[in-house]
Each structure stands twice: as C-alpha cells, then as structure tokens.
Protein backbone atom coordinates (compact mmCIF):
# COMPACT_ATOMS: atom_id res chain seq x y z
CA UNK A 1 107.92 53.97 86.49
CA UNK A 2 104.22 52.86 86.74
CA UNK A 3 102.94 51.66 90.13
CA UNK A 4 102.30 47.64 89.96
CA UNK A 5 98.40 47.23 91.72
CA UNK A 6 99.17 43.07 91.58
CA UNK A 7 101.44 40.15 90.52
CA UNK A 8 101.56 37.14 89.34
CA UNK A 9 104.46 35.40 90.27
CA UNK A 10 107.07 37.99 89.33
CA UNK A 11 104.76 39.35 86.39
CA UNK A 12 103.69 43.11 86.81
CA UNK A 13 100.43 44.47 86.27
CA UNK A 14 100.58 48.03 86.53
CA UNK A 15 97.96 50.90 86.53
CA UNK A 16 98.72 51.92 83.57
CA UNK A 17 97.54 48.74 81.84
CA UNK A 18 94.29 48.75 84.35
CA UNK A 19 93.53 52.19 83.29
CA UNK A 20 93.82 51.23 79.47
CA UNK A 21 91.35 48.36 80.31
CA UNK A 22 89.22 51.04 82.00
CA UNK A 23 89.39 53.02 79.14
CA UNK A 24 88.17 50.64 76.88
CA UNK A 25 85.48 49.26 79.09
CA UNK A 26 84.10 52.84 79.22
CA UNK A 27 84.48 53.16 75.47
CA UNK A 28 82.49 49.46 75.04
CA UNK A 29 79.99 50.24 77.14
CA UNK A 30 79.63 53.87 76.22
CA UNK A 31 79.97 54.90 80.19
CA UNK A 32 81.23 58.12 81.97
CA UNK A 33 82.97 56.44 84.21
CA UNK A 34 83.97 52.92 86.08
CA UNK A 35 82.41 51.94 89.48
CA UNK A 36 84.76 50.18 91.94
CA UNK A 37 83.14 46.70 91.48
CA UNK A 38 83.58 47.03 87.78
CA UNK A 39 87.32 48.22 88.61
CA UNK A 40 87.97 45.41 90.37
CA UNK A 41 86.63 42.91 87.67
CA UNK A 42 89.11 44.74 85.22
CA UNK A 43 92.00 44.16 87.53
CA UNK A 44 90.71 40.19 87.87
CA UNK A 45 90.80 40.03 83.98
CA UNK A 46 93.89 41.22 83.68
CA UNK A 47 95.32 38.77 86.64
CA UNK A 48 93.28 35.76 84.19
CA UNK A 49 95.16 36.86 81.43
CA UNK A 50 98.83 36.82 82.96
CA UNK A 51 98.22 33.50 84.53
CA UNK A 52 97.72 32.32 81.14
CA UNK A 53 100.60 34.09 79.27
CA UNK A 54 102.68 32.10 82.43
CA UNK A 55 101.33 29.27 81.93
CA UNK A 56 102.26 29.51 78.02
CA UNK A 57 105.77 29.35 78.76
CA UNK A 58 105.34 26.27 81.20
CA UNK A 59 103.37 24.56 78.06
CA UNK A 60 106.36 25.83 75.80
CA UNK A 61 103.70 27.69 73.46
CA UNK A 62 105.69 30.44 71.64
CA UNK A 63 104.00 33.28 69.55
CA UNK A 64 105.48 34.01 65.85
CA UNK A 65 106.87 37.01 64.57
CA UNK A 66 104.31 35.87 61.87
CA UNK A 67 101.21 35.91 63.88
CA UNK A 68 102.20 39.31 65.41
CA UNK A 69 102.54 40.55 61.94
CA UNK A 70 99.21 39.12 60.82
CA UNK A 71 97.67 40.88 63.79
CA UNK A 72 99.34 44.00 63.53
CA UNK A 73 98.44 44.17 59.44
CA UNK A 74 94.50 43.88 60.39
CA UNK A 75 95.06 46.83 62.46
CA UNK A 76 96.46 48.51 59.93
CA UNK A 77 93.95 47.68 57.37
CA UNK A 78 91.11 48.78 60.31
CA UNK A 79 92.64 52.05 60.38
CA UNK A 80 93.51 52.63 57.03
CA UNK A 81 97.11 51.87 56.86
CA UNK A 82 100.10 51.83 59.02
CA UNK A 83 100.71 55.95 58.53
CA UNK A 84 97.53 55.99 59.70
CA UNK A 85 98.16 54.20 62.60
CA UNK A 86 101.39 56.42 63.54
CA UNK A 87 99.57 59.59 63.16
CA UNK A 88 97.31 58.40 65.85
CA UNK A 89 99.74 57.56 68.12
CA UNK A 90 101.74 60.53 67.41
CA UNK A 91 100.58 62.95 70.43
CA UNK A 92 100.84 59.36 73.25
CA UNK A 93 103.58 57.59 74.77
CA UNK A 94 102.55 54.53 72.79
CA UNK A 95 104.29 53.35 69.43
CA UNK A 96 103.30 50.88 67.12
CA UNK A 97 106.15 48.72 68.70
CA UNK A 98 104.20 48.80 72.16
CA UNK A 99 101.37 47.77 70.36
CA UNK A 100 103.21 44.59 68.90
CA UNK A 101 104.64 43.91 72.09
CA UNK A 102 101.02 43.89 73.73
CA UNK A 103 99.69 41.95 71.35
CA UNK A 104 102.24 38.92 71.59
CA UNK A 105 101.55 38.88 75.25
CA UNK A 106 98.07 38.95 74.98
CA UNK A 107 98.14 36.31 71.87
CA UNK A 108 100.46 33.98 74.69
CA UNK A 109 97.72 33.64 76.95
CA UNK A 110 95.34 32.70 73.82
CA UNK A 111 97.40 30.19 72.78
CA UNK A 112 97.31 28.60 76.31
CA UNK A 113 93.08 28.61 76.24
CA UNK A 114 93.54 27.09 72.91
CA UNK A 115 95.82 24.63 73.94
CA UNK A 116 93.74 23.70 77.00
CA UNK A 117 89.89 23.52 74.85
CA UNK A 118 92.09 21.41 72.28
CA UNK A 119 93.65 18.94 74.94
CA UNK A 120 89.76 18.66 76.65
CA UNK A 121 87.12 19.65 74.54
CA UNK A 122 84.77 16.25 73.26
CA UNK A 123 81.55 16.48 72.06
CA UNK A 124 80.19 13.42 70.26
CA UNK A 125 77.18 12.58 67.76
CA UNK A 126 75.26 11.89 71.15
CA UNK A 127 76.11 15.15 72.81
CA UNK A 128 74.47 16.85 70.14
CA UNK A 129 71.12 14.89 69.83
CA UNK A 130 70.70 15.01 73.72
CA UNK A 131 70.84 18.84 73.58
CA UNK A 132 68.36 18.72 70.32
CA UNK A 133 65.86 16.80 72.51
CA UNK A 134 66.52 18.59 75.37
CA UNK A 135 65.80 21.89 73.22
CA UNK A 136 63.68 20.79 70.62
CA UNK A 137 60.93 23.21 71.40
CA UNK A 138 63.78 26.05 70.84
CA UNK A 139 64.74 24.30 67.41
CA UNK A 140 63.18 26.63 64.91
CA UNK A 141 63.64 28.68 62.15
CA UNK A 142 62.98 32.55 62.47
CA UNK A 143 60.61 33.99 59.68
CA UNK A 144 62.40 35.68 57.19
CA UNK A 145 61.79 37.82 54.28
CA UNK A 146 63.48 39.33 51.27
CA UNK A 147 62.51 42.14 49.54
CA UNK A 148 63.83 44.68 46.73
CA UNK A 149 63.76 48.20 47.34
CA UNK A 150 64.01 51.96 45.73
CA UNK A 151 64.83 54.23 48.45
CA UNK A 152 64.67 58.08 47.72
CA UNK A 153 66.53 59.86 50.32
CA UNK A 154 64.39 62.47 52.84
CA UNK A 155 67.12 64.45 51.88
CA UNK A 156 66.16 64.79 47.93
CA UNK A 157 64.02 67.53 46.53
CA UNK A 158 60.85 66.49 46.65
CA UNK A 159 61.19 63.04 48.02
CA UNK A 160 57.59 61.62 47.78
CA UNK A 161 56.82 63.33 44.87
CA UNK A 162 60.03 61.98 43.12
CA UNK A 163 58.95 58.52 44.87
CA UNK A 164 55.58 58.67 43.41
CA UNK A 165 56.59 59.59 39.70
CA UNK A 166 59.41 56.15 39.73
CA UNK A 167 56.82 53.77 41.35
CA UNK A 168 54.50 55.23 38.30
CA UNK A 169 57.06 54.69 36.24
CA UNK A 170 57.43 51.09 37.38
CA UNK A 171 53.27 50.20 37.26
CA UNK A 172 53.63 51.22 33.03
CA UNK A 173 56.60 48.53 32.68
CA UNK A 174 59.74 49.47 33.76
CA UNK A 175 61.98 47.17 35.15
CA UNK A 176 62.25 47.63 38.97
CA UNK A 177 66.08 46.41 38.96
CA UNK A 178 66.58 49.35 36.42
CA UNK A 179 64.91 51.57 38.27
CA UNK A 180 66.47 50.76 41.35
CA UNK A 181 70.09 51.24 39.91
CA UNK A 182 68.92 54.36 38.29
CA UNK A 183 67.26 56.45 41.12
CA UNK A 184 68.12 54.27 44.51
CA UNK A 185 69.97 56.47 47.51
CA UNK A 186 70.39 52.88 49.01
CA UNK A 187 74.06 50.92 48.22
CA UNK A 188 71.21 48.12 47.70
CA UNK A 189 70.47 50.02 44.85
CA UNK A 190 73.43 48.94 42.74
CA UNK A 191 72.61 45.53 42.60
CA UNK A 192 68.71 46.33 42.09
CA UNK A 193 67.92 47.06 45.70
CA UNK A 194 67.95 43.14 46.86
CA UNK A 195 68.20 43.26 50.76
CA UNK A 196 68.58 39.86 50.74
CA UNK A 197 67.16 37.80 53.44
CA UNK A 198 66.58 39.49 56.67
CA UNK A 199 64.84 38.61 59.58
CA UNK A 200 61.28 40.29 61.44
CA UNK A 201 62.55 43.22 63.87
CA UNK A 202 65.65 44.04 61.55
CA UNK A 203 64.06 46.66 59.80
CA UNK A 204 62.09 49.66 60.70
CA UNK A 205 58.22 48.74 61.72
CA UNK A 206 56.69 50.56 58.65
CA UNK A 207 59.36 48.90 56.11
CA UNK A 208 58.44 45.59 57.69
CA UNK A 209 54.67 46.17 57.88
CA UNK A 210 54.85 47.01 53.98
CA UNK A 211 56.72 44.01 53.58
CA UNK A 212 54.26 41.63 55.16
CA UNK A 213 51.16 43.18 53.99
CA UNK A 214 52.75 42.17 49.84
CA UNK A 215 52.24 39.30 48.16
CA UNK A 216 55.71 37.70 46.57
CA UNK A 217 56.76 40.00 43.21
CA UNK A 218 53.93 42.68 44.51
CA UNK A 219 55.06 46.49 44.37
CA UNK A 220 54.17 48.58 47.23
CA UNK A 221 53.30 51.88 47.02
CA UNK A 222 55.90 54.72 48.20
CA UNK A 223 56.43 54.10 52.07
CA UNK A 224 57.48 56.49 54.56
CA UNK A 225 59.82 56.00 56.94
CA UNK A 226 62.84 58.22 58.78
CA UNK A 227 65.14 57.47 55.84
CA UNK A 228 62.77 58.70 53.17
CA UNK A 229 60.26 56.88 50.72
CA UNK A 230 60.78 53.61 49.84
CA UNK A 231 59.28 51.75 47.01
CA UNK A 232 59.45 47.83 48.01
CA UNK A 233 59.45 44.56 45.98
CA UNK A 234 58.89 41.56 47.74
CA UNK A 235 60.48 38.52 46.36
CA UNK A 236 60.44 36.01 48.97
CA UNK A 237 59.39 34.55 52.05
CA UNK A 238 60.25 31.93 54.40
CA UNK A 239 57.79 31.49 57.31
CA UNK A 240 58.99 30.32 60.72
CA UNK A 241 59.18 26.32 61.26
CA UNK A 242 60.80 23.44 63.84
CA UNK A 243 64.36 22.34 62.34
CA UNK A 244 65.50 18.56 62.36
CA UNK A 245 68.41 17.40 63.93
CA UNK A 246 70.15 17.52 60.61
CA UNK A 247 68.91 21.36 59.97
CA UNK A 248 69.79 22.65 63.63
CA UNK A 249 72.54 20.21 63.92
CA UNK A 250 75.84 23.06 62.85
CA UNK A 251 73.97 25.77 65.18
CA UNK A 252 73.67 22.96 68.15
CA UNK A 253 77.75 22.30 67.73
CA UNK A 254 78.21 25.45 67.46
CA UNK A 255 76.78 26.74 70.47
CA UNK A 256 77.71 23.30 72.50
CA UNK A 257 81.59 24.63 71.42
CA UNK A 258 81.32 27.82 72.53
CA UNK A 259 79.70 27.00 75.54
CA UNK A 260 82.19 24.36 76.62
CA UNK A 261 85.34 26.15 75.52
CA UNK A 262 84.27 28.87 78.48
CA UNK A 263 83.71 26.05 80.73
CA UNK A 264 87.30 24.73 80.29
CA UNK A 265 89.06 28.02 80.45
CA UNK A 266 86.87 28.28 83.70
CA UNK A 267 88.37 25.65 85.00
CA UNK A 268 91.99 26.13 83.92
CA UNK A 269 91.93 29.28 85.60
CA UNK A 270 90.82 27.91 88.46
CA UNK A 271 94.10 25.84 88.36
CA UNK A 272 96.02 28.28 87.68
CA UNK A 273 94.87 30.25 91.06
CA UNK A 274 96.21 27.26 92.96
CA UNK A 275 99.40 26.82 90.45
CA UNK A 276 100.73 30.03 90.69
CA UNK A 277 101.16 32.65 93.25
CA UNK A 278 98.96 35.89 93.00
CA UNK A 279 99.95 39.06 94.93
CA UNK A 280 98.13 42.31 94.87
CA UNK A 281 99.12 45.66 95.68
C-alpha cells in the first residue's frame, strides 16, 4: 500500500502520486532531478488540487462518463490509438482504467475552478478601456512578414549548386509556386512554399535578413542557412504600428480573463485552506 505524505480531510495523497508529479516536472523542465523546495511545491499542488475535487462534491459538480471518454479519446489520438496506448503501459502497474480514473478526479477539481471564475468573474466595456489606457504604449502590432520559399535540403547532392540552377530557372520565367512544389524539401513546398505570416525572431537570422533586405514579389538569391539553401519570395509585409481600442480590444479581454481567472482560483483556495482540514505526513 503506498505511504500517504498528506490529507485532506480523509482524501489521500500518496507518494506515489507525488513522485508521478516529480516525474513529470523533471520531464517539463528537462531536469535531472527535483530540489526539496521544488518537492515541496509539487506536494502543495497536489493538496490545491484535492481541495478542489472536495469541494466539487460540496458544489454537487459531477464529471460524465462522456467527458472522461472525450479526454481519454485525445489521448488516444496523441498516441496513435488506444493499442498504442496499452503497449505503453504494458511493462507498469498502470492501465488505461487508472488513467480514466485519474483523469475524472483531476477533471472534478476543474470543474470546481470553473464553477468558481463563472460565479465571479466580471469584466465590463470599462474594464477593458482602463487597461487600454493604462497600456496604450504596449498596444502595438509586431512587424510581420510573409514570404515564399524553395528550400533544398543540406542533405541533397549538391545543394547550392542544385539551388543555383532552380533560382536560374526561376529568373528565365518559371513560375516560383511550380518550382517550389517541384524541387522544395520544405512541407511549405506543397502549397508553393507560402510561410505565411510570421513574425521578426521566428526564423533563423540569415532567412530573416534575406527577407528584409527584398522588396515585395523580389527573388532572392540562394541563401544559406543550417537547413540548406533557400531561395525566398517575399510577398508581404506588415510593419509594426499602435492598435486602437477596437484592434487590441480581443487580446486586452483575453489577457484581462486569464489574468483574473488565476486571481479567483487564488482566492478560492485560500478558502478552501480555512474550509477544510489539511494534514500532512
């Protein structure tokens, strides 16, 4: 039987579900190992989260066989398919059933945040024009850019040489899109290399440098970079600017939300601290 390191009320947290969270907060954080101040904030989440799941059966908030099934079939689907899944667990002490079982508990104690953020959470018309004038020197747009590509793999024979001979091939006529689907080692390629928009930093500083340095619907010249050569189109660009209220006004509830939800679970959990009784080991 695992050894229970705290309670709440008469729910058990063992160390077995401390050292999954350790596991995982190693595996997150790609670390070695766990100090004892991080240990001890894993054992505090885990004491958050039960107070929660207790309080969802104060509140009467039940989880579905539905929503455990909807959970459990995106985990399939991340791992490519329930068999998948089982072969995984094969070698562990944990079954798919376990799984389930974890995830209702966890999805208990969601439902209670929820609950609580639905019950308190206001933010009016003037909430959000406060924080835009508050912020408005924060308001802006990044600069972004969009460009086509042909990318021949450092891999290929030949690579700038190959490079060289397409973006020849492209200065007598041919159509870059064609070109693109033809020769690209990019996915891009298949839809005739559009990147789409994407912001400054995102890429690699020669890509971007090539990039800026074109006018719109100018070819560059083959580019180096660790992936190979790349032959770039631009076809847009949208320099940085200061968003209205109305532009900046989904980002600003957005945030506000977010912000405010944590705020309220805060403060539940405060509650909870006092509501119910907390023992550890």
């Amino acid at each position: 039987m695992a050894e229970a390191v705290a309670w709440v009320e008469n729910r058990e947290i063992t160390r077995d579900d401390l050292d999954r969270m350790e596991q995982a907060f190693k595996q997150q954080n790609k670390k070695e190992s766990v100090t004892e101040e991080e240990r001890n904030m894993l054992l505090e989440n885990l004491i958050e989260n039960s107070l929660l799941q207790e309080e969802s059966i104060h509140r009467n908030l039940s989880v579905t066989d539905e929503m455990v099934e909807r959970q459990m079939e995106q985990l399939y689907a991340q791992y490519g398919g329930k068999e998948k899944v089982v072969e995984m667990l094969a070698d562990s002490d944990v079954t798919v059933d376990t799984i389930a079982e974890n995830m209702r508990r966890d999805m208990s104690g969601q439902l209670t945040a929820e609950d609580e953020v639905q019950q308190k959470l206001s933010l009016t018309e003037d909430d959000l024009h406060a924080f835009y004038e508050q912020n408005k020197e924060r308001m802006k747009s990044g600069e972004a850019l969009r460009a086509q590509h042909i990318l021949i793999s450092s891999d290929t024979e030949r690579p700038r040489e190959t490079a060289e001979e397409i973006h020849g091939k492209i200065d007598a006529g041919a159509s870059f899109d064609e070109m693109a689907q033809e020769h690209s080692d990019c996915p891009s390629g298949k839809k005739g290399g559009d990147l789409e928009w994407f912001g400054t930093g995102q890429m690699v500083p020669a890509f971007e440098k090539a990039v800026l340095d074109l006018s719109i619907g100018e070819v560059s010249a083959p580019v180096e970079t660790p992936f190979g050569y790349h032959i770039i189109k631009k076809t847009d660009h949208r320099p940085s600017k200061d968003l209205s209220f109305e532009e900046a006004k989904d980002q600003i509830k957005e945030f506000l939300t977010r912000q405010k939800s944590q705020e309220i679970i805060a403060e539940l959990i405060k509650e909870l601290r006092k509501k119910y009784t907390v023992t550890y080991a």
